[in-house]
C-alpha atoms as a PDB file:
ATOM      1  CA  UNK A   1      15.330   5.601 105.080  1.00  0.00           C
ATOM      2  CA  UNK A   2      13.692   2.178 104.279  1.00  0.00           C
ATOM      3  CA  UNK A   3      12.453   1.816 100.456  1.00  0.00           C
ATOM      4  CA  UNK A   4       8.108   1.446 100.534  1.00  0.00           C
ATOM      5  CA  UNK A   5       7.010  -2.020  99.981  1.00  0.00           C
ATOM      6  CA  UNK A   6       7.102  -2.910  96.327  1.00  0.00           C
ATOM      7  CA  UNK A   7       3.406  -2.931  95.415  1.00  0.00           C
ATOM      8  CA  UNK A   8       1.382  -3.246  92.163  1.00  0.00           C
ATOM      9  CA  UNK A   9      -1.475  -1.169  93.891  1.00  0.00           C
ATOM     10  CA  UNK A  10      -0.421   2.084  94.376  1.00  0.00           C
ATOM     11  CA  UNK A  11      -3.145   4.076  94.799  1.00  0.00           C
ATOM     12  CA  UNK A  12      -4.270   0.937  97.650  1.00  0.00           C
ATOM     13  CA  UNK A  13      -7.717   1.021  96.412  1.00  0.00           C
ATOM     14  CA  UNK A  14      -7.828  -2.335  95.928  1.00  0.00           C
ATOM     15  CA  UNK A  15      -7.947  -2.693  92.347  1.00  0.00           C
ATOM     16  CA  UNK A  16      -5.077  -2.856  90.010  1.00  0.00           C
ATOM     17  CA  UNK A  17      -6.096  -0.734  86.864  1.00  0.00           C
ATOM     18  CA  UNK A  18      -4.548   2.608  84.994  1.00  0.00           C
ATOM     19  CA  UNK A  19      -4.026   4.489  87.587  1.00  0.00           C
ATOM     20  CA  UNK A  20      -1.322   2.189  88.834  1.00  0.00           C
ATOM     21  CA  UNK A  21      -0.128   1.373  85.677  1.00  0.00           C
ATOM     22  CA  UNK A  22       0.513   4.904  85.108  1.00  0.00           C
ATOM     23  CA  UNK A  23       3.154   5.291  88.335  1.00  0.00           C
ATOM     24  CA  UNK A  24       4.593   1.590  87.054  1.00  0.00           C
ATOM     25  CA  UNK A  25       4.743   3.158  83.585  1.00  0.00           C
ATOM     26  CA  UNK A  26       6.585   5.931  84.981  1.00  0.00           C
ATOM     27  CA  UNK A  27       9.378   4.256  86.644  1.00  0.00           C
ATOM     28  CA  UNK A  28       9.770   1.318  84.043  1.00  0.00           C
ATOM     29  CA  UNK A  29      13.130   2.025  82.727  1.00  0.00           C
ATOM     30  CA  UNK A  30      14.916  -1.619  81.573  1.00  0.00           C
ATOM     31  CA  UNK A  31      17.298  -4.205  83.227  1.00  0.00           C
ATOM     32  CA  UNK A  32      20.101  -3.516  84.712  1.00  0.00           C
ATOM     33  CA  UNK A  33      18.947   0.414  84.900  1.00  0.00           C
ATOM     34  CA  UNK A  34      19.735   1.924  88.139  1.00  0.00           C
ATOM     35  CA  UNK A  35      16.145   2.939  90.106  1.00  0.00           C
ATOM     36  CA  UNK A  36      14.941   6.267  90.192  1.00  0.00           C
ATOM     37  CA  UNK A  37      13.981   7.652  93.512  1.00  0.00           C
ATOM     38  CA  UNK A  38      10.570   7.068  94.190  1.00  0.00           C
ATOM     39  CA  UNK A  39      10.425   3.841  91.962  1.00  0.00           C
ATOM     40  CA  UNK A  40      11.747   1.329  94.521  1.00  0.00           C
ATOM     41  CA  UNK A  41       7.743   0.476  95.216  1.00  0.00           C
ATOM     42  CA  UNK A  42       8.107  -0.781  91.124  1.00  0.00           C
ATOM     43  CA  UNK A  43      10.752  -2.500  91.791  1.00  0.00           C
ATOM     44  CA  UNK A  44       8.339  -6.277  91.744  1.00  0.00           C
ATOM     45  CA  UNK A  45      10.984  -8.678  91.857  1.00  0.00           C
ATOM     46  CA  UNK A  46      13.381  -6.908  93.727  1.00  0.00           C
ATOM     47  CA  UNK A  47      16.045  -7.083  91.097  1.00  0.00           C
ATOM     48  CA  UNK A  48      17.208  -3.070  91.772  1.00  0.00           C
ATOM     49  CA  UNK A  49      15.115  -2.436  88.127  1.00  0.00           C
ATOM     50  CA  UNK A  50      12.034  -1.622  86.915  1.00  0.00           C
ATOM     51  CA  UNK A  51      12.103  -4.081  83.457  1.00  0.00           C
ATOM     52  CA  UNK A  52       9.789  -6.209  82.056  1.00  0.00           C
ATOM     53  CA  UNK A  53      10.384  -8.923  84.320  1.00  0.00           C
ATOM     54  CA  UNK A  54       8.476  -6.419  86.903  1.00  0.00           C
ATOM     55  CA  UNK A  55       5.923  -6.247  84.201  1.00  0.00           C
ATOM     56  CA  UNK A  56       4.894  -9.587  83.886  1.00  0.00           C
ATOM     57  CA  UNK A  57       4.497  -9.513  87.611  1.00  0.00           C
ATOM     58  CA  UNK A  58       2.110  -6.743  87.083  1.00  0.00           C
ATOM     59  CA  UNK A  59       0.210  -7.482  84.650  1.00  0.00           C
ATOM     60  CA  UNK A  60      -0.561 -11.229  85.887  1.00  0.00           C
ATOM     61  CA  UNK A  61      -2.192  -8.575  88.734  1.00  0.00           C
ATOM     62  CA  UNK A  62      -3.923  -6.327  86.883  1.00  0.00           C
ATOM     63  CA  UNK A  63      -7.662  -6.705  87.612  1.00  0.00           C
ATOM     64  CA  UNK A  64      -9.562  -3.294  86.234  1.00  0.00           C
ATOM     65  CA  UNK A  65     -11.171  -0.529  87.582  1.00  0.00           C
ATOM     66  CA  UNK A  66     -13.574  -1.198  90.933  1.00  0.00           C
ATOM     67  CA  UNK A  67     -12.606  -5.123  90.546  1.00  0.00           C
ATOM     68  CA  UNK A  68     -10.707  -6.401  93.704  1.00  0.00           C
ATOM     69  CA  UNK A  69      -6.986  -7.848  93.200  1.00  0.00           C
ATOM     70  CA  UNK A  70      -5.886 -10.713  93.116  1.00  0.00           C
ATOM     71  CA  UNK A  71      -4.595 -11.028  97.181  1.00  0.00           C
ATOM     72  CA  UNK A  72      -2.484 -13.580  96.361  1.00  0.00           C
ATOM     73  CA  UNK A  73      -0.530 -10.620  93.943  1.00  0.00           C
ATOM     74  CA  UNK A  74       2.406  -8.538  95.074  1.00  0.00           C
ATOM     75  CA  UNK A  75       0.787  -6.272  98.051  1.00  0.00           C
END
């Protein structure tokens, strides 16, 4: 089975606000930390974590609530 496309819009809405920061929040877990299944989508630099190297990736994307994304930010 093929790991989902890591995203920073989850919900594919096409906003980045709480409700995707809630599944990021989730799955953030620290370097080196093995994924959890059903956090590979987290996974923003494609590292095999969820740290706050993936963080910075999503919060440079994070636009609010009803305010398009950024398209030029991680799918």
């Amino acid at each position: 089975m093929l790991a989902p496309p890591a995203t920073v819009r989850v919900d594919l809405d096409g906003d980045v606000d709480q409700e995707d920061f809630g599944h990021f929040q989730a799955c953030l877990s620290g370097p080196d930390v093995q994924l959890v299944p059903g956090c590979e989508g987290a996974d923003l630099d494609s590292d095999g974590d969820v740290c706050q190297d993936d963080f910075g990736v999503f919060q440079a994307c994070m636009s609010g609530a009803n305010i398009p994304a950024d398209p030029n930010c991680a799918n």
